[in-house]
C-alpha atoms as a PDB file:
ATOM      1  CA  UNK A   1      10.290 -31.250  -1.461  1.00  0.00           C
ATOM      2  CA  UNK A   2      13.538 -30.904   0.458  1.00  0.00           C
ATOM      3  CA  UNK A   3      14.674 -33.452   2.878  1.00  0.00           C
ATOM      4  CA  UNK A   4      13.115 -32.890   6.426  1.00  0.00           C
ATOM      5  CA  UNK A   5       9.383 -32.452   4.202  1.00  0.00           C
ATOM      6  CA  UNK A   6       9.912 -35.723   2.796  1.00  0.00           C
ATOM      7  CA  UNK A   7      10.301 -37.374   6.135  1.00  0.00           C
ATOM      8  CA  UNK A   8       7.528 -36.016   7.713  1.00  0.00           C
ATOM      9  CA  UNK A   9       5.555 -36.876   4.594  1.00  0.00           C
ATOM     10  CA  UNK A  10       7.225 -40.778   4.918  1.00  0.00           C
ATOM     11  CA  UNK A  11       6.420 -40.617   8.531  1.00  0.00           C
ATOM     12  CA  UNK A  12       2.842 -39.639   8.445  1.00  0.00           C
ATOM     13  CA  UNK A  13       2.032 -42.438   5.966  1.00  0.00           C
ATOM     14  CA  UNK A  14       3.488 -44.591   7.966  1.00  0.00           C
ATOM     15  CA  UNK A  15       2.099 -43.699  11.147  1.00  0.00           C
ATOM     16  CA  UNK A  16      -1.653 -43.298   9.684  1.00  0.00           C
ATOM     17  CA  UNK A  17      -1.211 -39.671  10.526  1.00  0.00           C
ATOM     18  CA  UNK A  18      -2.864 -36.224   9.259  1.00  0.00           C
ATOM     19  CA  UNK A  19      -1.273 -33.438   9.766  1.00  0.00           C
ATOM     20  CA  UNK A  20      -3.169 -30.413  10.676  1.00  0.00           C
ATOM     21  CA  UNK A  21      -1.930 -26.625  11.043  1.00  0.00           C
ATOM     22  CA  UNK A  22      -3.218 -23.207  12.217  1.00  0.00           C
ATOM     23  CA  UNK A  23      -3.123 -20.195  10.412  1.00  0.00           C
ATOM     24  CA  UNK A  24      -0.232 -18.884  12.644  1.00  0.00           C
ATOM     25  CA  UNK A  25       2.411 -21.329  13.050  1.00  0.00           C
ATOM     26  CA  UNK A  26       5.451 -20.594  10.609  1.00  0.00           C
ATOM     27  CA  UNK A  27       4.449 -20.691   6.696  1.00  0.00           C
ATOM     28  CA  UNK A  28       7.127 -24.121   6.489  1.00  0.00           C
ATOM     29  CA  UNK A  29       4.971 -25.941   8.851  1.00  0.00           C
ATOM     30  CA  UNK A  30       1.681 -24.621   6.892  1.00  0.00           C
ATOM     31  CA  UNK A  31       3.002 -26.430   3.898  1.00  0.00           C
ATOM     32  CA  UNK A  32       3.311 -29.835   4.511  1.00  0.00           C
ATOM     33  CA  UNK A  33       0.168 -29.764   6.720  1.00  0.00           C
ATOM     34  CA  UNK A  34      -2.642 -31.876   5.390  1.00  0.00           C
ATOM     35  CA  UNK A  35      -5.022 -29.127   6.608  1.00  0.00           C
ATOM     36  CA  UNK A  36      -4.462 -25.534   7.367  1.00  0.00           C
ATOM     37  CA  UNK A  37      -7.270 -23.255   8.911  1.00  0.00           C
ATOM     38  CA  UNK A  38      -8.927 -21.869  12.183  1.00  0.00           C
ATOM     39  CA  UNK A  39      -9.757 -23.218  14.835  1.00  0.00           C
ATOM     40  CA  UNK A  40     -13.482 -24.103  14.300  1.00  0.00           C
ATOM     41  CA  UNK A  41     -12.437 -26.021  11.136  1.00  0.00           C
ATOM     42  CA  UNK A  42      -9.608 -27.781  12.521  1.00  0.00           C
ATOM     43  CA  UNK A  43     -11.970 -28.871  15.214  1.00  0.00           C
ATOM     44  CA  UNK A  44     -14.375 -30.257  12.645  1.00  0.00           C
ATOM     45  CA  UNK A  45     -11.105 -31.869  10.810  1.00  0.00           C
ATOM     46  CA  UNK A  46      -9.652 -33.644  13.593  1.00  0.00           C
ATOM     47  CA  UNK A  47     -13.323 -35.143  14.536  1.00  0.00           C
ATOM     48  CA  UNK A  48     -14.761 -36.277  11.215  1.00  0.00           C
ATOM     49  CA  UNK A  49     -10.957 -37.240   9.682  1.00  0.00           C
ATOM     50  CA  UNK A  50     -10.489 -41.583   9.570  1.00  0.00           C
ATOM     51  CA  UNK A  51      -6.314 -41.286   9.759  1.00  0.00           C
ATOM     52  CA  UNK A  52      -5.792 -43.088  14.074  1.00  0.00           C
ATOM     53  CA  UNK A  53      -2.953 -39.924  14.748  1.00  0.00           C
ATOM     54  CA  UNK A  54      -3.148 -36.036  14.256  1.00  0.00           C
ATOM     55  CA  UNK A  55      -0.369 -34.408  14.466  1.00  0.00           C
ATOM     56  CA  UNK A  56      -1.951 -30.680  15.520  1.00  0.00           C
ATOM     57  CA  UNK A  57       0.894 -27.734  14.774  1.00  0.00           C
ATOM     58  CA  UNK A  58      -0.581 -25.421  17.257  1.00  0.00           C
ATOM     59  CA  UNK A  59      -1.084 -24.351  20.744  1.00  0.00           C
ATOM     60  CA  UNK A  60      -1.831 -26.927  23.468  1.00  0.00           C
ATOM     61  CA  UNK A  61      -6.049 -25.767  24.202  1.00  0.00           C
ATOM     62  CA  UNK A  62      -6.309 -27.056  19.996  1.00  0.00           C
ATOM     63  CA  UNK A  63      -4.812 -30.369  20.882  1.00  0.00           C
ATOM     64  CA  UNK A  64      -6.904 -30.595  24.097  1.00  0.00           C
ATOM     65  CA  UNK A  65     -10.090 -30.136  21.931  1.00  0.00           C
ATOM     66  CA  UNK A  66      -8.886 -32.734  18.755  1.00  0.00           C
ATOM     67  CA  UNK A  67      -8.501 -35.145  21.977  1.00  0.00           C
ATOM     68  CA  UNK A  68     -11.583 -34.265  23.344  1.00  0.00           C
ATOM     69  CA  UNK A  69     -13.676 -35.358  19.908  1.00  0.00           C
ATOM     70  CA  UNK A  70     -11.835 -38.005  18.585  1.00  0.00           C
ATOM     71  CA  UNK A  71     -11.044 -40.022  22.019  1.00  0.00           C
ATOM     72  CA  UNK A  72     -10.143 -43.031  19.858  1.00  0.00           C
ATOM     73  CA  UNK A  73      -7.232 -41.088  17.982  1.00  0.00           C
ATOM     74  CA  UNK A  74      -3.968 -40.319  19.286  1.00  0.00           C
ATOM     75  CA  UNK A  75      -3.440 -36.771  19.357  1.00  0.00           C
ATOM     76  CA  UNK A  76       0.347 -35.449  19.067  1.00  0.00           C
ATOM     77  CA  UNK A  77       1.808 -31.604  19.679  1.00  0.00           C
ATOM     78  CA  UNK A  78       5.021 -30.539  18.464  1.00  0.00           C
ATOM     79  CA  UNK A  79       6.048 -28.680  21.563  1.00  0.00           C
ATOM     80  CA  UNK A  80       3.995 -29.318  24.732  1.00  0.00           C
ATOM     81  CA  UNK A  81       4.904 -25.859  25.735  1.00  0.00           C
ATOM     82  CA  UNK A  82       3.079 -24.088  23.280  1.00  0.00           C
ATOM     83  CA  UNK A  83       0.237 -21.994  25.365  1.00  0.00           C
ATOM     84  CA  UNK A  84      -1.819 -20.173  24.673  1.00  0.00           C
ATOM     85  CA  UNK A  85      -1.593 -17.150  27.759  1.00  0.00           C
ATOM     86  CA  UNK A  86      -5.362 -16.092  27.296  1.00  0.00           C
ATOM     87  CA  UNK A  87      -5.825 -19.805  27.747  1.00  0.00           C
ATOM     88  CA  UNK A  88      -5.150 -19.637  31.289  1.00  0.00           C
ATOM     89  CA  UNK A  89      -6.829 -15.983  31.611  1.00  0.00           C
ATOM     90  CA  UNK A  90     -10.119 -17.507  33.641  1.00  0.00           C
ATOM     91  CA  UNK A  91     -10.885 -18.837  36.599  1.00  0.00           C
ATOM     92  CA  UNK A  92     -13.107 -22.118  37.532  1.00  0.00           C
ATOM     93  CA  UNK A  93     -13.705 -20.479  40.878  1.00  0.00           C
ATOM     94  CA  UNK A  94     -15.243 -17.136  39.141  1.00  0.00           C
ATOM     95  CA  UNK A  95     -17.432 -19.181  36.928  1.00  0.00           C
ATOM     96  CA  UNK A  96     -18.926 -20.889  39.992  1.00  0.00           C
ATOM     97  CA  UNK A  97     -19.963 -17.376  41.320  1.00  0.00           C
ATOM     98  CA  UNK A  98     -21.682 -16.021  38.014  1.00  0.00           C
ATOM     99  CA  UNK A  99     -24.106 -19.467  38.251  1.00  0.00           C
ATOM    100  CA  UNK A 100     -24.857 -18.283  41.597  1.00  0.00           C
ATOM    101  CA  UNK A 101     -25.264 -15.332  41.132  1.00  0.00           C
ATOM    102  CA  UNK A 102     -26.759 -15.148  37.655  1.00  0.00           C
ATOM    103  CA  UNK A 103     -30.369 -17.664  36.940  1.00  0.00           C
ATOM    104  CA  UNK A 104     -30.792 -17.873  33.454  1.00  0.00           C
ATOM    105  CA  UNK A 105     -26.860 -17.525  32.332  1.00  0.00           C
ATOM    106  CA  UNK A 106     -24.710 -19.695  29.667  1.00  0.00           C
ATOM    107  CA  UNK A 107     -21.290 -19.594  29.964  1.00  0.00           C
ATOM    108  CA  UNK A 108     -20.089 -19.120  26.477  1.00  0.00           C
ATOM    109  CA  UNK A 109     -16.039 -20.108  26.488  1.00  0.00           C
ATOM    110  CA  UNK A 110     -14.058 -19.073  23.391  1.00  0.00           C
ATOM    111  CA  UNK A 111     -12.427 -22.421  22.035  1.00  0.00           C
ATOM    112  CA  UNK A 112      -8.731 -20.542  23.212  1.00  0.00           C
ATOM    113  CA  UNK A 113      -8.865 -22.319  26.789  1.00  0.00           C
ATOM    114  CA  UNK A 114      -8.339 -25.492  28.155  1.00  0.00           C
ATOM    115  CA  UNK A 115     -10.078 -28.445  28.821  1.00  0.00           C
ATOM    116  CA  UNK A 116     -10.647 -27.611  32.818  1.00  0.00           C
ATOM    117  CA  UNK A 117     -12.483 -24.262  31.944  1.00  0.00           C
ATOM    118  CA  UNK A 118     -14.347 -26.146  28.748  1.00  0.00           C
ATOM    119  CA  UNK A 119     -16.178 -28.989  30.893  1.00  0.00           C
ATOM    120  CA  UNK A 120     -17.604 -25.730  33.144  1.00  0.00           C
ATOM    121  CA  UNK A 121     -18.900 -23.972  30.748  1.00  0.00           C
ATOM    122  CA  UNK A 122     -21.984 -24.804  28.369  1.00  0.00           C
ATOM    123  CA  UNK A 123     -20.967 -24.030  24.571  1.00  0.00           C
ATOM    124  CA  UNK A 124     -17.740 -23.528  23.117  1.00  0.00           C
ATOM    125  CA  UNK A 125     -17.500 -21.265  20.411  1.00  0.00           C
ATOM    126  CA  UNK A 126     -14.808 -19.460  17.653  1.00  0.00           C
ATOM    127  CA  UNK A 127     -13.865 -16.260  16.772  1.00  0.00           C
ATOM    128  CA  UNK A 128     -16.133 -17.194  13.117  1.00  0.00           C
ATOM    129  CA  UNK A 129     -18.970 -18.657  15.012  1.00  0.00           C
ATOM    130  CA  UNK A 130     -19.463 -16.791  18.384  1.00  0.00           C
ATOM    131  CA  UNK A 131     -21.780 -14.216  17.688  1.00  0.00           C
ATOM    132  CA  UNK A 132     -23.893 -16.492  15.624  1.00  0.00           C
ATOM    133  CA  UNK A 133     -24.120 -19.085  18.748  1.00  0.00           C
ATOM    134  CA  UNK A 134     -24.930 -16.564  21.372  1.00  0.00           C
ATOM    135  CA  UNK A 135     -27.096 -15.064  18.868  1.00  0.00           C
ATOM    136  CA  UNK A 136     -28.945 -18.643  19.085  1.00  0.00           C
ATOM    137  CA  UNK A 137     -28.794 -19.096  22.428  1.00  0.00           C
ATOM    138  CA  UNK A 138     -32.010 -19.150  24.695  1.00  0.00           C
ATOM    139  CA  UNK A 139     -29.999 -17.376  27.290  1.00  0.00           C
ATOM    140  CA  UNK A 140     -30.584 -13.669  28.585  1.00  0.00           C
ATOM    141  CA  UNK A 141     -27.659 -13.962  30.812  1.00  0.00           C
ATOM    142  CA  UNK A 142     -24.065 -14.694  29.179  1.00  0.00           C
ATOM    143  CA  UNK A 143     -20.500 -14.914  30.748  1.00  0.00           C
ATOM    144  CA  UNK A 144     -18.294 -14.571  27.749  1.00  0.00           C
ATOM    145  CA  UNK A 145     -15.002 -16.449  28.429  1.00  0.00           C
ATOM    146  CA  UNK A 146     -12.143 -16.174  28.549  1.00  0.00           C
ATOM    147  CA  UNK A 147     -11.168 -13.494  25.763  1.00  0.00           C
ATOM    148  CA  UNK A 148     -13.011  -9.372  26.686  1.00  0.00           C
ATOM    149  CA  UNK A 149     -12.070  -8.205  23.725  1.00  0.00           C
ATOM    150  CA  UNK A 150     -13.953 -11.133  21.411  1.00  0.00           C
ATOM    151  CA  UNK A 151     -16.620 -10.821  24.339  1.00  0.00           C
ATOM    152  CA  UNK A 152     -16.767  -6.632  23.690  1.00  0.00           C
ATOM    153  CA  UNK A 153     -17.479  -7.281  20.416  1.00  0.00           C
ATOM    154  CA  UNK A 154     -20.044 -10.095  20.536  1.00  0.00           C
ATOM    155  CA  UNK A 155     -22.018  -7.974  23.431  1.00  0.00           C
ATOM    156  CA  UNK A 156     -21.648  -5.146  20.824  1.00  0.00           C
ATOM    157  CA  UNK A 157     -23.978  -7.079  18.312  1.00  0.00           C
ATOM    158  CA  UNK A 158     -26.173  -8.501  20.836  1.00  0.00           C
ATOM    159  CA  UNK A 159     -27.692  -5.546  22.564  1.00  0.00           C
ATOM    160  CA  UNK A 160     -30.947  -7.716  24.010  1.00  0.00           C
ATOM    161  CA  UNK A 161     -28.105 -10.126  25.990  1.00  0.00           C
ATOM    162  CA  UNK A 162     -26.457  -9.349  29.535  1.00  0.00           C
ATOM    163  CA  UNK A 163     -23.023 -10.057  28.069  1.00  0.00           C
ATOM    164  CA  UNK A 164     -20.622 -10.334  31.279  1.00  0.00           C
ATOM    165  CA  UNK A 165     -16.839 -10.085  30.184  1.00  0.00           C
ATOM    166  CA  UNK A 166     -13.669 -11.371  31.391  1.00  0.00           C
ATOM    167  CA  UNK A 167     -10.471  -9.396  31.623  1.00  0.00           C
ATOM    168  CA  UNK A 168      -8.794 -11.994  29.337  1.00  0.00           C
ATOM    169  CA  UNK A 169      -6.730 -11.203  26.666  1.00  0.00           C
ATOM    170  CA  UNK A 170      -4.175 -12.150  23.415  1.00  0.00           C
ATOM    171  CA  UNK A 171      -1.065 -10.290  24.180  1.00  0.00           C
ATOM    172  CA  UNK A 172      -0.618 -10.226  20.400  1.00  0.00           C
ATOM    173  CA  UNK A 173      -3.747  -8.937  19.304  1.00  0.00           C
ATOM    174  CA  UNK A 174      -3.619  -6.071  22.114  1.00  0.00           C
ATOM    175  CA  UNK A 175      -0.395  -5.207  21.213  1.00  0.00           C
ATOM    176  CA  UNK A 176      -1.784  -3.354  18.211  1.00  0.00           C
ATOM    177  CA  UNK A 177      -3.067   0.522  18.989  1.00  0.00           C
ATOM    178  CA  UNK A 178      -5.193   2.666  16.814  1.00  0.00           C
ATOM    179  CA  UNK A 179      -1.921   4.540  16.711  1.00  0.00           C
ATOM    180  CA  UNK A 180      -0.366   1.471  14.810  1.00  0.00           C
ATOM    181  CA  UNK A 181      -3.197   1.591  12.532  1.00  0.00           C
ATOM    182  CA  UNK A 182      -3.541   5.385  11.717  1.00  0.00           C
ATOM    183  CA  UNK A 183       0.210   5.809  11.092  1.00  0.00           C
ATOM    184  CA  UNK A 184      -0.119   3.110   8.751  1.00  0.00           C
ATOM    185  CA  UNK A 185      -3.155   4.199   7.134  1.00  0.00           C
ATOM    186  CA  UNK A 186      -1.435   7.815   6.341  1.00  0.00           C
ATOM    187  CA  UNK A 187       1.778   5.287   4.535  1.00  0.00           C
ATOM    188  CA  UNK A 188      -1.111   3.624   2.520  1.00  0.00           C
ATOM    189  CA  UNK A 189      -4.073   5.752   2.007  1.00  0.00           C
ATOM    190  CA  UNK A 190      -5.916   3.094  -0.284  1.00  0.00           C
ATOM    191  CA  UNK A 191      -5.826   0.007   2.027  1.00  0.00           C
ATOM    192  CA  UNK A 192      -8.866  -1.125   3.560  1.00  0.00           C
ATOM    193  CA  UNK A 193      -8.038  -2.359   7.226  1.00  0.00           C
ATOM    194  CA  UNK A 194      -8.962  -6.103   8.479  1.00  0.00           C
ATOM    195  CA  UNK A 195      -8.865  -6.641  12.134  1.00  0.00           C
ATOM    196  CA  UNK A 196      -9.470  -9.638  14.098  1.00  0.00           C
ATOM    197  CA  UNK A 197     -11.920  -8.957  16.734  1.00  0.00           C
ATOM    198  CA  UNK A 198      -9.711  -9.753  19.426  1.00  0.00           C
ATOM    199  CA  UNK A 199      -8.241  -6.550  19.224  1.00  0.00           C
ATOM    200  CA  UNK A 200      -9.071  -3.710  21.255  1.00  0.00           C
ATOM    201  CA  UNK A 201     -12.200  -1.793  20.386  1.00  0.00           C
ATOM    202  CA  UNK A 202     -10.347   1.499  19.258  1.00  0.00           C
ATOM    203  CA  UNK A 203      -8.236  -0.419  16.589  1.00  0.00           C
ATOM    204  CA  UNK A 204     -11.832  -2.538  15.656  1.00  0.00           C
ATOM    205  CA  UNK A 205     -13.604   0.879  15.505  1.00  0.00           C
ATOM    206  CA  UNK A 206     -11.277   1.914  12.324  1.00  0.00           C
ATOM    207  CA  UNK A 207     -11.837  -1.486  10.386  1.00  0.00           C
ATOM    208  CA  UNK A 208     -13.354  -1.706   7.149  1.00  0.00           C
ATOM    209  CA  UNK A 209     -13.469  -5.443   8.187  1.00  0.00           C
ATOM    210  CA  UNK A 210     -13.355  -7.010  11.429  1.00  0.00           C
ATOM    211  CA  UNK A 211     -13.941 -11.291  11.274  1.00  0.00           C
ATOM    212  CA  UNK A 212     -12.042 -14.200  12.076  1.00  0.00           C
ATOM    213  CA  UNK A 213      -8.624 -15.124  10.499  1.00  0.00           C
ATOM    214  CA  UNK A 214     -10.337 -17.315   7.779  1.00  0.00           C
ATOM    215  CA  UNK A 215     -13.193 -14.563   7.496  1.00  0.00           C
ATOM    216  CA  UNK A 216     -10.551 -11.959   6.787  1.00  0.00           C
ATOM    217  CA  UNK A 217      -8.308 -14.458   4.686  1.00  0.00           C
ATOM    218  CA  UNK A 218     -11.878 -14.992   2.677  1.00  0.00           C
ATOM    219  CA  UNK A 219     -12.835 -10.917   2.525  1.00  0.00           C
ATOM    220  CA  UNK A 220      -9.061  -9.585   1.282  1.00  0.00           C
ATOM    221  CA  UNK A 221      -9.467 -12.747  -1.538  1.00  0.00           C
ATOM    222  CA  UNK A 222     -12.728 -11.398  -2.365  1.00  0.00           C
ATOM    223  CA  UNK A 223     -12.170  -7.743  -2.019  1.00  0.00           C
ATOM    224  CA  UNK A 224     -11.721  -5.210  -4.974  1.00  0.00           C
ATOM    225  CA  UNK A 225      -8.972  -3.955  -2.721  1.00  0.00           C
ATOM    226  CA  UNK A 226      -5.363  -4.293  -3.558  1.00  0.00           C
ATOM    227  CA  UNK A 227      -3.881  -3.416  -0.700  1.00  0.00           C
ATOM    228  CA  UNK A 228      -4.890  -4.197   2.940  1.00  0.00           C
ATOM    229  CA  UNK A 229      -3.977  -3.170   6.861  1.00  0.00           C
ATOM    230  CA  UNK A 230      -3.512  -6.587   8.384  1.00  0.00           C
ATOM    231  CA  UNK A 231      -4.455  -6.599  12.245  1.00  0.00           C
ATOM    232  CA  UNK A 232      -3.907 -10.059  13.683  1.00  0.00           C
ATOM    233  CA  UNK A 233      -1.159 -12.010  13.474  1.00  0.00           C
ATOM    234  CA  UNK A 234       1.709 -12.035  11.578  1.00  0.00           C
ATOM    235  CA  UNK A 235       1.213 -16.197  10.280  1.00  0.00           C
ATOM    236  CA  UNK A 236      -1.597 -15.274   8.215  1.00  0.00           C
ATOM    237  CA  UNK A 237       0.241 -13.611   5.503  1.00  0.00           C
ATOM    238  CA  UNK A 238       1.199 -16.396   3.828  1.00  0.00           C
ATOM    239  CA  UNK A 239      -1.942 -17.969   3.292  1.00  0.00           C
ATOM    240  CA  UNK A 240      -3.119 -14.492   2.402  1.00  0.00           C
ATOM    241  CA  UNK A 241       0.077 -14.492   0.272  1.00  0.00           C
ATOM    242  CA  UNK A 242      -1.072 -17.906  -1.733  1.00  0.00           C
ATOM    243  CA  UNK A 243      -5.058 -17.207  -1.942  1.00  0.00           C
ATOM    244  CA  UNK A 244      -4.462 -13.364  -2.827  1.00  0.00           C
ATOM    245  CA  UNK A 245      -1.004 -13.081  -4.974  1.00  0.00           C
ATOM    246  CA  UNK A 246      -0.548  -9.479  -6.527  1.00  0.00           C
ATOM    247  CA  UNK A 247      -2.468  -8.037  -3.720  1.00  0.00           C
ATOM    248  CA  UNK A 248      -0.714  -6.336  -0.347  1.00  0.00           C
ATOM    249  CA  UNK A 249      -0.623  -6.754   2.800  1.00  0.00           C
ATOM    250  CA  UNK A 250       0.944  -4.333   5.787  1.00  0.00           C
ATOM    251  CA  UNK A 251       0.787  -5.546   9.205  1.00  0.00           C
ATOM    252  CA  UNK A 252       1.296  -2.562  11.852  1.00  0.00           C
ATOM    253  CA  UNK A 253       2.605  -3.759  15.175  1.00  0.00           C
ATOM    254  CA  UNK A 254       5.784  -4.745  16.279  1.00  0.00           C
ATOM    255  CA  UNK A 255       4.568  -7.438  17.902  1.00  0.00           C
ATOM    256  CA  UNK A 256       2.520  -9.150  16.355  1.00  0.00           C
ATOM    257  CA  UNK A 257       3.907 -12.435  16.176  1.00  0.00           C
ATOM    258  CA  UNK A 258       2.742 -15.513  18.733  1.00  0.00           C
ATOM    259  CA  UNK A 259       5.935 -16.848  20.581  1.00  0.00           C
ATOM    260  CA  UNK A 260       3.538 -19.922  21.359  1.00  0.00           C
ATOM    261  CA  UNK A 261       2.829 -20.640  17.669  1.00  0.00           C
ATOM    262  CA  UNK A 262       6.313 -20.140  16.605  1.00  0.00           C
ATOM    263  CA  UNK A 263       7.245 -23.203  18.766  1.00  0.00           C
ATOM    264  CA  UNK A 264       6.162 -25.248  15.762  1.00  0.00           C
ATOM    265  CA  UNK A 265       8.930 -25.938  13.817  1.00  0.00           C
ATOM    266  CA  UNK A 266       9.385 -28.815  10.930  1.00  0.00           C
ATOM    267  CA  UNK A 267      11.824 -30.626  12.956  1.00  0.00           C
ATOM    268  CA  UNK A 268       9.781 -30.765  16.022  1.00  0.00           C
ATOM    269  CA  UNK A 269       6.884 -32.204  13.585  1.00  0.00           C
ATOM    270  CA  UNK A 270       9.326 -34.423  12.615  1.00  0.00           C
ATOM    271  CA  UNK A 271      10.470 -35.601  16.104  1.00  0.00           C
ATOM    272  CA  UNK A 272       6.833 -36.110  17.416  1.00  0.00           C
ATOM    273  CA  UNK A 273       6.027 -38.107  14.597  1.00  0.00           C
ATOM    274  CA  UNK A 274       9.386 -40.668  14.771  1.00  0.00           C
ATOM    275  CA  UNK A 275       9.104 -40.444  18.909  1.00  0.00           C
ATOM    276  CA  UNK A 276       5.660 -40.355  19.113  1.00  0.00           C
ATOM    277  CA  UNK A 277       5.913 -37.868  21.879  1.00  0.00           C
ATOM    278  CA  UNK A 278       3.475 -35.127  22.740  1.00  0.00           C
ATOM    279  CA  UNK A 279       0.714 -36.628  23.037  1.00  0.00           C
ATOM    280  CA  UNK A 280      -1.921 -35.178  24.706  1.00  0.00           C
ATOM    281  CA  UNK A 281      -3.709 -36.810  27.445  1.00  0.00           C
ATOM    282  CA  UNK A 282      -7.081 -35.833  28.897  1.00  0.00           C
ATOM    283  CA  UNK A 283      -8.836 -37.989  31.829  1.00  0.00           C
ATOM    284  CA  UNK A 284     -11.951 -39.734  30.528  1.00  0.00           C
ATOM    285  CA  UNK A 285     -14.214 -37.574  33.618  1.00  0.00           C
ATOM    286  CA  UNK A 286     -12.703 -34.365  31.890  1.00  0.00           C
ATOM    287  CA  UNK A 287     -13.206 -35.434  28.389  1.00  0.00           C
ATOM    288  CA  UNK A 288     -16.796 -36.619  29.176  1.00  0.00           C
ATOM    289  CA  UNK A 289     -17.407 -32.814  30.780  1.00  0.00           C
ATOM    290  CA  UNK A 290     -15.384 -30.785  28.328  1.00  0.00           C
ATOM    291  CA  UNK A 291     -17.190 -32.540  24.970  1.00  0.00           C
ATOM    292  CA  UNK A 292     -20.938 -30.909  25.302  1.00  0.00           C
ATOM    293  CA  UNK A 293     -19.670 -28.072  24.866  1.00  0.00           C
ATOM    294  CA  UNK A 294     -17.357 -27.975  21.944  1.00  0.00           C
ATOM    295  CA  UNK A 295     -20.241 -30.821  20.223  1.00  0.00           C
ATOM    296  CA  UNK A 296     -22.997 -28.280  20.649  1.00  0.00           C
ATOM    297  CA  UNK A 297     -20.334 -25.462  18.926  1.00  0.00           C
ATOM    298  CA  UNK A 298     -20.448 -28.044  16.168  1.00  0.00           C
ATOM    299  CA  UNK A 299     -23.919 -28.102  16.327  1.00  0.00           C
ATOM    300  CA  UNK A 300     -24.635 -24.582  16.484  1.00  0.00           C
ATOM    301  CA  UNK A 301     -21.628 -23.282  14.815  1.00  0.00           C
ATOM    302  CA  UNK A 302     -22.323 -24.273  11.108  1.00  0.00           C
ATOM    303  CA  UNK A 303     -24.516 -21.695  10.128  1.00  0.00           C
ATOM    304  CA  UNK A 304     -22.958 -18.491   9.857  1.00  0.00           C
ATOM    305  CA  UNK A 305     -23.705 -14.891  10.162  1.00  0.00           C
ATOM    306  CA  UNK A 306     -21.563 -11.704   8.312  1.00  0.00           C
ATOM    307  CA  UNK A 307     -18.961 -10.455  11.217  1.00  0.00           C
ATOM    308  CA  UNK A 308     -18.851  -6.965   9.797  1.00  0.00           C
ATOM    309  CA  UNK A 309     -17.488  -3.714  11.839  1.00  0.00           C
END
C-alpha cells in the first residue's frame, strides 16, 4: 500500500468512515474503496452500513441520495463539483404540467438527478432496476425522468405503458455512434458488444448485451466470450479487468470518459477525510420529500428482471 492509501486507510478508521466508490471514478480510487458498484447498490450500502461517515467517490446526485437514507450519517464528496449534467437535464416546472395534464401518471426519475427533482417525483429507480419497477407499477401513464435514452429503452419493453420521455441525456454515453461500434466490430469480428442502455438506440440496436454497468460487468464474467465491445464508460474496465483477467475489452469512442467522475482523485479522498469538507447538506423538508421515492426503489428494486437487447 503506498503512502497516500495508507492515510486514507488511517483516516477512515479513525473517522468511523466507509468508503464507497462508483464504477467510474479512476481505478486508484476504486481500490481503497470499501465498496465499489452502481448506483442501486451503493444506495443500499450507504443506508444499511453502521460506520457514522461515508465518504461517496462519485458525482454529487449519489451523495444527495446516501444523505437522503442515512440522515443520521455524515455524508462527504471529494469534489463538490462533480455533476452529473443529465442531473440537471429536467425541469420541476415540466413535471407539474404532466400531473395536470396526465390522471393516472407516476413520475419515474432515474436515480442520476438531484434531490429537488427526486422529492417530485414518485419512485426512483437505476439503470439495473428500472424496467423491473415500471414493470410493477400500477400506473398506465409514466414520465420517465430525466435520462430519454434509459426512458427509450424501458418504453421499448413496456409496450402496454404511455412512457413520456425527457430530452435528457449522458454526454458520455451519446457520444458513442453505431459508427464507433461497426468500425470496431470489423477490427474484432469475434467480440460480442455490451452497451449500457443509456446509449442511443442505434448503438443499443447492435448489442449482444445491453444492462447496467454491474449487469454488463456480471454478463462479460459469465460469458464464453473472450473478447468484448465495451459501450459505457471508460472506469469500468478495471473492474472488468479484475473479475474477467485473460479476457478483452475495446471501448470505441473517444469520449468516453466522465470529466465529473474523474474529479475523484486519492488526494481529494484524502483531504475530505482530514478536513472533513464536502459534506453534503440537504434541508430536512427536502429530505422528508425526496426519501419515498428512492425507499420505494429499495422496495421495488430487489427483484430483478434479465435487461437483454
Amino acid at each position: 500500500m503506498d503512502k497516500i492509501s495508507k492515510e486514507i486507510r488511517d483516516l477512515a478508521k479513525e473517522n468511523d468512515a466507509v468508503i464507497l466508490a462508483h464504477y467510474y471514478v479512476d481505478g486508484a480510487v476504486q481500490d481503497i474503496a470499501d465498496y465499489v458498484g452502481d448506483s442501486f447498490y451503493l444506495a443500499k450500502v450507504a443506508k444499511s452500513n453502521p460506520h457514522k461517515t461515508i465518504v461517496f467517490c462519485g458525482v454529487t446526485f449519489m451523495g444527495q441520495s446516501a444523505s437522503i437514507l442515512s440522515p443520521d450519517k455524515t455524508v462527504l464528496m471529494p469534489d463538490l463539483n462533480a455533476v452529473c449534467p443529465m442531473a440537471l437535464m429536467v425541469d420541476a416546472d415540466k413535471i407539474r404540467q404532466m400531473r395536470e395534464q396526465y390522471d393516472d401518471l407516476a413520475v419515474v426519475c432515474y436515480i442520476n438527478s438531484m434531490a429537488e427533482i427526486k422529492a417530485l417525483s414518485d419512485v426512483c429507480v437505476t439503470s439495473s432496476n428500472a424496467l423491473n419497477i415500471v414493470k410493477s407499477l400500477p400506473n398506465k401513464n409514466i414520465f420517465f425522468i430525466p435520462d430519454g435514452n434509459l426512458g427509450r429503452f424501458v418504453k421499448e419493453e413496456c409496450p402496454d405503458k404511455n412512457v413520456i420521455l425527457n430530452p435528457g441525456y449522458c454526454h458520455v454515453h451519446t457520444s458513442i455512434t453505431a459508427n464507433d461500434v461497426e468500425k470496431a466490430f470489423r477490427e474484432h469480428e469475434n467480440a460480442e458488444v455490451l452497451v449500457h442502455p443509456e446509449c442511443v438506440q442505434e448503438v443499443c440496436e447492435l448489442a449482444d448485451f445491453t444492462g447496467s454497468t454491474k449487469e454488463i460487468i456480471e454478463y462479460a464474467e459469465k460469458s464464453s466470450a473472450t473478447e468484448f465491445i465495451v459501450c459505457t464508460e471508460s472506469g469500468v474496465l478495471h473492474e472488468l479487468e479484475k473479475r474477467a483477467p485473460g479476457k478483452k475489452f475495446y471501448f470505441v469512442g473517444a469520449k468516453q470518459v466522465c470529466p465529473n467522475m474523474k474529479k475523484v482523485t486519492l488526494e481529494k479522498v484524502r483531504d475530505c477525510l482530514l478536513n472533513k469538507t464536502g459534506a453534503i447538506s440537504v434541508s430536512d423538508e427536502l429530505r422528508l420529500a425526496a426519501d419515498k421515492p428512492l425507499e420505494k426503489m429499495l422496495e421495488l428494486g430487489s427483484a430483478k428482471v434479465p435487461v437483454t437487447a
